[in-house]
Protein backbone atom coordinates (compact mmCIF):
# COMPACT_ATOMS: atom_id res chain seq x y z
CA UNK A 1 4.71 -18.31 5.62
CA UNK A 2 2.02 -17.36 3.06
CA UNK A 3 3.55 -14.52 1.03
CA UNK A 4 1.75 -11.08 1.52
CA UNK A 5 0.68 -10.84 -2.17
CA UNK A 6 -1.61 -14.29 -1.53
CA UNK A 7 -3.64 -12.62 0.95
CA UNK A 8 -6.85 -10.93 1.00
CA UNK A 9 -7.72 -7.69 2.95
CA UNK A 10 -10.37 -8.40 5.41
CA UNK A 11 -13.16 -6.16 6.08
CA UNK A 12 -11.34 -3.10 8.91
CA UNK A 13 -13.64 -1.39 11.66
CA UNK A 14 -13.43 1.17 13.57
CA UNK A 15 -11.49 -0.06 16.74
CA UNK A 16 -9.61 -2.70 15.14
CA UNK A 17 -6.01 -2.90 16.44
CA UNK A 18 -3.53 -1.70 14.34
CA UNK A 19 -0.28 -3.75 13.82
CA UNK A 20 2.16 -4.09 17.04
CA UNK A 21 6.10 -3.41 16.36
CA UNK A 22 6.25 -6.85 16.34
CA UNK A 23 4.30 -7.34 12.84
CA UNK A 24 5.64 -4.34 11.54
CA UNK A 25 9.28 -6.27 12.25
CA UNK A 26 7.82 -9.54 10.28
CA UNK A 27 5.97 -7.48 7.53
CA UNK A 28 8.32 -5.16 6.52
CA UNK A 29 10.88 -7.40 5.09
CA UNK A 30 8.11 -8.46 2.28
CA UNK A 31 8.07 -5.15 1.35
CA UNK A 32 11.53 -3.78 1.05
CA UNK A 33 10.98 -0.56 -1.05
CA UNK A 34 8.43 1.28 1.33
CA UNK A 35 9.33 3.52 3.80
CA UNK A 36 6.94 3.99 7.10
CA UNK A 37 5.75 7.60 7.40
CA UNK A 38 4.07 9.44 10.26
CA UNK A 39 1.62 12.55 9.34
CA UNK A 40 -0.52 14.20 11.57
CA UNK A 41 0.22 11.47 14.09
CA UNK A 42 -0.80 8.75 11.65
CA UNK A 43 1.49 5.64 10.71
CA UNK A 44 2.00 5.64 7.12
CA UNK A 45 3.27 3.12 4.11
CA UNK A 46 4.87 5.16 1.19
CA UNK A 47 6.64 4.70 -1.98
CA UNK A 48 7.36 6.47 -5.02
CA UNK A 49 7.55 4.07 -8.10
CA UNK A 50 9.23 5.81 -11.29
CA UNK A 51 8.13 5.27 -14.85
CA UNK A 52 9.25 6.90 -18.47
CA UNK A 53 6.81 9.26 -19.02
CA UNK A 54 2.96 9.68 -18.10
CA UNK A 55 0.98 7.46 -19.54
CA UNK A 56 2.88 5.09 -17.88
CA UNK A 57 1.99 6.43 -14.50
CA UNK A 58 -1.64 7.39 -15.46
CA UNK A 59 -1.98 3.09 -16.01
CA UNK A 60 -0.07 2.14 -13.22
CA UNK A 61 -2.55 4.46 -10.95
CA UNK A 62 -5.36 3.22 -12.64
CA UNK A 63 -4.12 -0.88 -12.38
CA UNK A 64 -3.65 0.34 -8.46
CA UNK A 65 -6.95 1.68 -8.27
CA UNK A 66 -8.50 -1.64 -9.67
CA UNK A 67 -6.43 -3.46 -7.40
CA UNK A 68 -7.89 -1.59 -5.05
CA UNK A 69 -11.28 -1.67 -5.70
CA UNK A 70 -11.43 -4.98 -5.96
CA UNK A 71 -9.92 -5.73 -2.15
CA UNK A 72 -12.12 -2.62 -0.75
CA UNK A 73 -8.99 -0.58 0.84
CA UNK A 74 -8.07 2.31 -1.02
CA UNK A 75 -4.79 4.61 -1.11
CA UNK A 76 -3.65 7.55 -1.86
CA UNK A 77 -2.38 8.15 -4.79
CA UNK A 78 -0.32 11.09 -6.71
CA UNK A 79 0.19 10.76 -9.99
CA UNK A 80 2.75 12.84 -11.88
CA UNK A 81 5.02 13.14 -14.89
CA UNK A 82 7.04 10.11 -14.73
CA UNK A 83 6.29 8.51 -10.99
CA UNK A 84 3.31 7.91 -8.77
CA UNK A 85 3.48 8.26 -5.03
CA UNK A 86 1.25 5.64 -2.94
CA UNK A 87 0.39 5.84 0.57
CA UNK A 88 -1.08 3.33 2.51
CA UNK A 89 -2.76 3.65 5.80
CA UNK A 90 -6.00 2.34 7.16
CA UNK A 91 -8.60 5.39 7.71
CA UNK A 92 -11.06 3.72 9.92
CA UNK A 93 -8.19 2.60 12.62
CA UNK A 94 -6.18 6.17 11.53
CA UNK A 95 -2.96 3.45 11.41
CA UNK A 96 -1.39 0.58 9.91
CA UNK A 97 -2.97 -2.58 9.78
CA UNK A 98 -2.27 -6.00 8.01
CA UNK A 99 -4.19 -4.73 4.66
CA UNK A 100 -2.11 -2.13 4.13
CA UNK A 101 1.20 -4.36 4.08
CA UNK A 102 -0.71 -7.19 1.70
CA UNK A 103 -1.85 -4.04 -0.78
CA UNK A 104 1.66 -2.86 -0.42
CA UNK A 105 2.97 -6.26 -1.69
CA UNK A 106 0.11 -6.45 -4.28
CA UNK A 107 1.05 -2.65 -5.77
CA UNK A 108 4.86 -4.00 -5.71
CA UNK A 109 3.89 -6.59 -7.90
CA UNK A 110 1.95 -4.51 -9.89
CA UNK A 111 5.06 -2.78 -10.65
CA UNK A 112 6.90 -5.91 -11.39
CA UNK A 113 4.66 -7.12 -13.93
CA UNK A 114 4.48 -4.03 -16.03
């Protein structure tokens, strides 16, 4: 199995399916830390990553947000003293789809490698 992190997000439309309990039970192992959130009705990845002080969280959110930029799915991201909260979710599909388990995997090793 190609690890999530080797992937790239392909382009999401509006209608796309989102990700069956099945795929949710396959992806979620690959990313251990993130817990699945429902708001407003809407499937949700989350996690809260915790850093010194921050500067360290104003990079982190900015290496996310060039990580995201350059795949073309974006989070949300809140960036405080000393941890950074990012939420993944696929607007168009208002749900989870395989992009938002691979940027998952991609911000975890984001983390790792700082």
């Amino acid at each position: 199995m190609t690890p999530l992190t080797a992937e790239k997000c392909v382009a999401c439309r509006a209608g796309a399916p989102q990700v069956t309990a099945e795929e949710i039970a396959e992806l979620q192992p690959q990313i251990p830390e993130w817990n699945l959130q429902e708001r407003r009705g809407i499937p949700q990845l989350e996690r809260v990553y915790k850093f010194r002080n921050f500067v360290q969280a104003l990079s982190f959110t900015n290496a996310v947000g060039e990580i995201a930029e350059a795949e073309g799915h974006h989070p949300a991201l809140l960036t405080e003293w000393g941890r950074v909260a990012v939420t993944w979710w696929t607007h168009k599909i208002k749900g989870l789809h395989r992009n938002d388990f691979i940027m998952a995997a991609k911000t975890d090793a984001l983390y790792g490698s700082g």
